[in-house]
Protein backbone atom coordinates (compact mmCIF):
# COMPACT_ATOMS: atom_id res chain seq x y z
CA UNK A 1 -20.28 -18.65 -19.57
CA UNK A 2 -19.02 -20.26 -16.35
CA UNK A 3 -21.81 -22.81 -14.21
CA UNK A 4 -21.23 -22.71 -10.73
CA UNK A 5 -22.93 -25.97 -8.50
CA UNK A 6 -24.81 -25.17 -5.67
CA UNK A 7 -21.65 -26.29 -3.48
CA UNK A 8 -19.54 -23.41 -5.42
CA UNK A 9 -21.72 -20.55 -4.96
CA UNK A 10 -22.19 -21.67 -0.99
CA UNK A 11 -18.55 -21.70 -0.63
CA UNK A 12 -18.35 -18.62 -2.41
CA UNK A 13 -21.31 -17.16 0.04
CA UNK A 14 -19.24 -18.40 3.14
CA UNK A 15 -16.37 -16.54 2.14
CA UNK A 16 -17.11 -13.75 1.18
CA UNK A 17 -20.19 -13.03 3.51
CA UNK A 18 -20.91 -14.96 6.63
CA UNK A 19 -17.18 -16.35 7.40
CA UNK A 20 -15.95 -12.03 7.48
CA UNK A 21 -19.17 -11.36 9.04
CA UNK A 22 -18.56 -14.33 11.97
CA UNK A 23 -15.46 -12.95 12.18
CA UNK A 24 -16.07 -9.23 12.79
CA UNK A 25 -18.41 -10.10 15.51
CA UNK A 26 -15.90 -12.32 17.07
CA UNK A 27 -13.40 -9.64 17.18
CA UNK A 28 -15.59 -7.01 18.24
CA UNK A 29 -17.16 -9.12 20.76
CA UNK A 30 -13.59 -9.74 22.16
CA UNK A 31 -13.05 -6.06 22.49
CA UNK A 32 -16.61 -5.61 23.99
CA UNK A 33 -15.38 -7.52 27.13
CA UNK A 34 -12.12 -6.93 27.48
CA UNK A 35 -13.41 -2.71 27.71
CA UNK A 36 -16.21 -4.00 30.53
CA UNK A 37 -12.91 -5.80 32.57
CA UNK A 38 -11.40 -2.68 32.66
CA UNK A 39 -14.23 -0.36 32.98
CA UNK A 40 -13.05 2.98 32.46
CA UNK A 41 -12.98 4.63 28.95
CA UNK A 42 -9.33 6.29 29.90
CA UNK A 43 -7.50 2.95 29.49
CA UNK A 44 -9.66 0.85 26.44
CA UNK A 45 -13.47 2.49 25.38
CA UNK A 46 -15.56 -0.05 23.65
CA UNK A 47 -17.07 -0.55 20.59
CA UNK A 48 -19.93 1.36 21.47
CA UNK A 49 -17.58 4.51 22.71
CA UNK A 50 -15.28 4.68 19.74
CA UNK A 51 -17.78 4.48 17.09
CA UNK A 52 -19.74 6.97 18.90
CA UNK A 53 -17.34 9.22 19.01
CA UNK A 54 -16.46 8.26 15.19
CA UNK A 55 -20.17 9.09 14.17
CA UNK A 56 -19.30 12.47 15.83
CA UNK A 57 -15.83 13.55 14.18
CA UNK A 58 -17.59 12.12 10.67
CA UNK A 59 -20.40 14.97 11.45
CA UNK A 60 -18.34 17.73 11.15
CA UNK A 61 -16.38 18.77 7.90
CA UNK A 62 -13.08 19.34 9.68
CA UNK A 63 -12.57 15.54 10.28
CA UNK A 64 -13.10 15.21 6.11
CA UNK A 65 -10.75 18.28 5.22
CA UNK A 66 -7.87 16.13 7.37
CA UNK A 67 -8.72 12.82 6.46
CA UNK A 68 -7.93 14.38 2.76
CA UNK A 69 -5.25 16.29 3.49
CA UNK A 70 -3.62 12.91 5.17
CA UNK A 71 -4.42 11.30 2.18
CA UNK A 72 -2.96 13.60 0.16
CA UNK A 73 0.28 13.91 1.59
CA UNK A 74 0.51 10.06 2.14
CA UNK A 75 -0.62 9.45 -1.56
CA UNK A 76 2.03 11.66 -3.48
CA UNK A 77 4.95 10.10 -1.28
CA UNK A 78 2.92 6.81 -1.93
CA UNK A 79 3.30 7.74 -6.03
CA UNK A 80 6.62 9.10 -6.03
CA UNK A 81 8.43 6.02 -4.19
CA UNK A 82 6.57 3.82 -6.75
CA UNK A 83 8.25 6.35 -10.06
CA UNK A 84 11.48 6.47 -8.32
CA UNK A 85 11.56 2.27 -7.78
CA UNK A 86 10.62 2.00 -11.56
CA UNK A 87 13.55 4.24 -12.62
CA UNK A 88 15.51 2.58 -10.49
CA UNK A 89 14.88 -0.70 -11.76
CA UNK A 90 14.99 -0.15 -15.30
CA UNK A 91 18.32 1.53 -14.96
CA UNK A 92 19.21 -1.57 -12.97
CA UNK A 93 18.39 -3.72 -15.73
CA UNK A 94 20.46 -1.97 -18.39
CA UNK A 95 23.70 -1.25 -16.22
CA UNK A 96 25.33 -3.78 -13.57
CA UNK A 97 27.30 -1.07 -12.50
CA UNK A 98 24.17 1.56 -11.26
CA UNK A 99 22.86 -2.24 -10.03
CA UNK A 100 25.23 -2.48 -7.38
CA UNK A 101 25.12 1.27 -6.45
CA UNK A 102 21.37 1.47 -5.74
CA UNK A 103 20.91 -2.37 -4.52
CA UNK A 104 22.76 -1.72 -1.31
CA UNK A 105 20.36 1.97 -0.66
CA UNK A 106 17.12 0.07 -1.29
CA UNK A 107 18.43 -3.00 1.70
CA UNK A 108 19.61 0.09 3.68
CA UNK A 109 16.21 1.63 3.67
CA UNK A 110 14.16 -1.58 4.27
CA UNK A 111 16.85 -2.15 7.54
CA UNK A 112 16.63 1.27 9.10
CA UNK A 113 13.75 1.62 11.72
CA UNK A 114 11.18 4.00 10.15
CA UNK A 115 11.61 6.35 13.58
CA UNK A 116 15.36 7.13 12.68
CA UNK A 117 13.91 8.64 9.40
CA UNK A 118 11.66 10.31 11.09
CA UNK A 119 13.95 11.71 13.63
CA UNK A 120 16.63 12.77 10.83
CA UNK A 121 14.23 14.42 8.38
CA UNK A 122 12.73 16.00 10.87
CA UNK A 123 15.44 18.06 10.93
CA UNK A 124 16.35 18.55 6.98
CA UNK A 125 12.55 19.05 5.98
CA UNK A 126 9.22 20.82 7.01
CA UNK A 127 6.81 19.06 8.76
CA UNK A 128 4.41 19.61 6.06
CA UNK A 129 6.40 17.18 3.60
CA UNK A 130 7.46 14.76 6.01
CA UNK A 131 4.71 12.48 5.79
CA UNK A 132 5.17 12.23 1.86
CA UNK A 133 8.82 11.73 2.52
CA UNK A 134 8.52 8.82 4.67
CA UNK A 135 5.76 7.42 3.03
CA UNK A 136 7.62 7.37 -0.07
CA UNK A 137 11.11 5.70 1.86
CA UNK A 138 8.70 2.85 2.49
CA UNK A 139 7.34 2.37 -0.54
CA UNK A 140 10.56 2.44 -2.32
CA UNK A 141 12.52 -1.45 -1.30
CA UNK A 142 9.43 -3.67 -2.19
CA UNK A 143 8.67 -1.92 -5.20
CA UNK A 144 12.24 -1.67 -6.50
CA UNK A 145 13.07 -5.57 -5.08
CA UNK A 146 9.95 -6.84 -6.65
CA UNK A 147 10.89 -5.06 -10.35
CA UNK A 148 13.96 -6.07 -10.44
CA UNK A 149 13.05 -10.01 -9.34
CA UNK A 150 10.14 -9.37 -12.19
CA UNK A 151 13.02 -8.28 -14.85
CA UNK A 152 15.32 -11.11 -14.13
CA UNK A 153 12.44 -13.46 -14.27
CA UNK A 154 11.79 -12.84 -18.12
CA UNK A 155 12.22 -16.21 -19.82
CA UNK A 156 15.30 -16.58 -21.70
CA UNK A 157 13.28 -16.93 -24.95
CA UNK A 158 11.48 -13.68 -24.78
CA UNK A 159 15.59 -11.85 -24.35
CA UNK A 160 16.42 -13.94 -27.16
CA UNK A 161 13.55 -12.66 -29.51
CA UNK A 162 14.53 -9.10 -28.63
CA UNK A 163 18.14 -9.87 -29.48
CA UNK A 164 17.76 -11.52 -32.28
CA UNK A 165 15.11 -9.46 -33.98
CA UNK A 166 14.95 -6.10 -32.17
CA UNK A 167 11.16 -5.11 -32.14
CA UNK A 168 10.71 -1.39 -31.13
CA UNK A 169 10.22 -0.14 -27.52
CA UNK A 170 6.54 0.03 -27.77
CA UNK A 171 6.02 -3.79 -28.60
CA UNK A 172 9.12 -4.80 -26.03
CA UNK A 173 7.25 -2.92 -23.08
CA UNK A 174 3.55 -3.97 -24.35
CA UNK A 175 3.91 -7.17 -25.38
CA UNK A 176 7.44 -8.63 -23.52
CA UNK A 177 7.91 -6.21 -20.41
CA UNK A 178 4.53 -5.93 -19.35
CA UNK A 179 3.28 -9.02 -19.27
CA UNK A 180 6.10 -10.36 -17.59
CA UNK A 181 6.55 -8.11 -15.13
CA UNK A 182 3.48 -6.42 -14.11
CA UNK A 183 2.43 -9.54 -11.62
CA UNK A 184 5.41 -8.78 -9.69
CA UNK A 185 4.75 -4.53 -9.49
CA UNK A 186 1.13 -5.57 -8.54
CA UNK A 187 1.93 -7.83 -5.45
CA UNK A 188 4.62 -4.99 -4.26
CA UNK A 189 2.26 -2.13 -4.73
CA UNK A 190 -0.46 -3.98 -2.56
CA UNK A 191 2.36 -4.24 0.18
CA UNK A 192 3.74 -1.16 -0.14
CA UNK A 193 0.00 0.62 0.19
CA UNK A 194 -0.15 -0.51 4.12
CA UNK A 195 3.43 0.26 4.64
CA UNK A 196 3.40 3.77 3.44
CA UNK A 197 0.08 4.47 5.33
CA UNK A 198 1.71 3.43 8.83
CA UNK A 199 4.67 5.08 8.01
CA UNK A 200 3.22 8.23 7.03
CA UNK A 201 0.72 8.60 9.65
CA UNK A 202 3.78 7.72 12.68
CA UNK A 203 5.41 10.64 10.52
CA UNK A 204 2.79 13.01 11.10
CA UNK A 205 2.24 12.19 15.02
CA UNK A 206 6.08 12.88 15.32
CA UNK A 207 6.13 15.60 13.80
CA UNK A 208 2.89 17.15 14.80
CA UNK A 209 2.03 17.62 10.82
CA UNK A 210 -0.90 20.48 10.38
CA UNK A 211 -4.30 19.37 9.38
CA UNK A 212 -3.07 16.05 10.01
CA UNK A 213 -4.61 12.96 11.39
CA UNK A 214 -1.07 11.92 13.28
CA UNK A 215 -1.99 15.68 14.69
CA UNK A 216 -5.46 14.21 15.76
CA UNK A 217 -3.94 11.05 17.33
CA UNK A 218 -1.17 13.41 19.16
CA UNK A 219 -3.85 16.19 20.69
CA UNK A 220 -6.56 13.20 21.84
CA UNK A 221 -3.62 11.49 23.78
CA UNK A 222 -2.53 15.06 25.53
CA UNK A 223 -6.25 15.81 26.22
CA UNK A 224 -6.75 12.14 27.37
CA UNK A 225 -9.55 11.59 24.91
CA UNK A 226 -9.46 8.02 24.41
CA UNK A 227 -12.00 7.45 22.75
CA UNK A 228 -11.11 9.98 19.66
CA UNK A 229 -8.05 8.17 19.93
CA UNK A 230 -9.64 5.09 19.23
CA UNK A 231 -11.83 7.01 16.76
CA UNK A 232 -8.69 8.12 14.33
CA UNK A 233 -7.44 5.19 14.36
CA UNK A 234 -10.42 3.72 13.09
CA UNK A 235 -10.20 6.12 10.68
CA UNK A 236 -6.62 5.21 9.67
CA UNK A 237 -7.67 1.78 9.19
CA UNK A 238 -10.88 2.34 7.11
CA UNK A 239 -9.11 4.56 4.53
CA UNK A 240 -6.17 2.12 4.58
CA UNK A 241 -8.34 -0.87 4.14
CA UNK A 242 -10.46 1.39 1.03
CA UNK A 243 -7.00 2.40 -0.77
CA UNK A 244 -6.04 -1.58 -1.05
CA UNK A 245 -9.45 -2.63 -1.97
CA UNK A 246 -9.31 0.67 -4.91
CA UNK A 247 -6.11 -0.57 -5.59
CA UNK A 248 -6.71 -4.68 -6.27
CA UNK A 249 -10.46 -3.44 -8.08
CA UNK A 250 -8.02 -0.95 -10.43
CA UNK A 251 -5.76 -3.73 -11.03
CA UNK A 252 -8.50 -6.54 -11.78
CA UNK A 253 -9.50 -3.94 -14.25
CA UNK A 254 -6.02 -4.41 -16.07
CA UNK A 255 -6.52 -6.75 -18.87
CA UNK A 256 -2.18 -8.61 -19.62
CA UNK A 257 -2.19 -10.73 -21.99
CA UNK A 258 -2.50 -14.56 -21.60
CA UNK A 259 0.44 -17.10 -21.82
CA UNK A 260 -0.68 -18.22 -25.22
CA UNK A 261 -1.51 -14.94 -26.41
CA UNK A 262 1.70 -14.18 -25.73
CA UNK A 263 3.27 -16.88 -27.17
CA UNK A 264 1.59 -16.56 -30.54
CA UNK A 265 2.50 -13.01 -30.58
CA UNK A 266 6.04 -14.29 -30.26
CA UNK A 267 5.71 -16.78 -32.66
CA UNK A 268 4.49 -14.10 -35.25
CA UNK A 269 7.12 -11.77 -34.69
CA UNK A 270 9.76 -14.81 -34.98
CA UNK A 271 8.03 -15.42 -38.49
């Protein structure tokens, strides 16, 4: 049972409560005057305008049927860059060969400016997939970069066991694999969650994706609604923020096994 001192938990209060909460204001205070120096709602609403106009779009159940639809699209392109970077890795790991074949793609993909994407599969896909396309190009590098620094970052000892006394594949992914590796596909999948979401939604604006929020974004601009502009992006940002927080609470949840559990599970299966 941990005993935090009066000086933890304040910290801990500060933190987590009134340093984010000094902060917020601060920023939307910022925003407040900047909007009254210009003073017209066509060139920067303020707080007050955009979250108005939020409340409004929230009302209505066609702003929720293309917030999902946005996260749909975004979430399987999201899923699939992850499975292909974990194929892609493992197949890495057992063949230097395939290595230097897909090494140069994944640096090729992280180089190329996400509009050139855009622009070419724009014109080998439908605008429907697009988004899930793109958001899975993104995905893709800092997954697959981050797996394959995670498998060549296995201690020496732990290849050694497997060489010398061959456990089968369950026990080498559970108890060697897993453990060793999993801190690395966490810290790329947090990353890779913000990157596909930009991506995705600059996808759908481009290509003026159907029940789409990059739709949204695109029509508010033509019609000079600035303030729905503001309003979707809000949007954009809230669900972003929501996936990475779902994601790091999912991954908390993941129990790997300690150092020294590990260890004396080695030490067992050495005996």
């Amino acid at each position: 049972m941990k005993i935090f001192s009066t000086d933890e938990k304040t910290n801990n209060i500060k933190d987590k409560l009134i340093y984010p909460l000094i902060s917020l204001v601060f920023w939307l205070g910022l925003w407040w005057i900047f909007a009254r120096c210009v003073n017209t709602e066509l060139l920067l609403p303020g707080p007050y305008e955009t979250f108005s106009s939020l409340w409004t779009l929230i009302s209505g159940s066609f702003f929720w049927k293309t917030c999902f639809m946005s996260f749909l699209r975004i979430l399987a392109g999201t899923l699939s860059g992850i499975l292909c970077a974990i194929i892609c890795a493992l197949l890495c790991s057992f063949s230097s060969l395939i290595s230097h074949i897909l090494t140069p793609l994944s640096k090729i993909i992280k180089t190329t400016p996400v509009a050139s994407f855009i622009i070419l599969a724009m014109l080998w896909l439908g605008h429907g997939v697009l988004p899930s396309v793109i958001a899975a190009l993104m995905v893709f590098p800092p997954v697959f970069q981050n797996m394959l620094t995670g498998i060549g970052e296995i201690p020496y000892a732990h290849k050694k066991l497997i060489r010398i006394f061959r456990p089968d594949l369950k026990t080498r992914i559970t108890k060697i694999y897993v453990p060793d590796i999993m801190p690395y596909f966490f810290a790329s999948v947090k990353v890779s969650t913000g990157l596909a979401w930009k991506a995705g939604i600059a996808a759908e604006v481009l290509a003026f994706s159907p029940d789409s929020i990059g739709r949204q974004l695109t029509e508010a601009k033509n019609m000079l609604e600035t303030p729905d502009l503001f309003a979707w992006t809000c949007a954009v940002i809230i669900i972003s923020l929501a996936m990475e927080t779902l994601i790091g609470f999912l991954f908390s949840k993941i129990r790997l096994p300690k150092k020294s559990e590990r260890d004396k599970h080695h030490d067992t299966v050495a005996a």
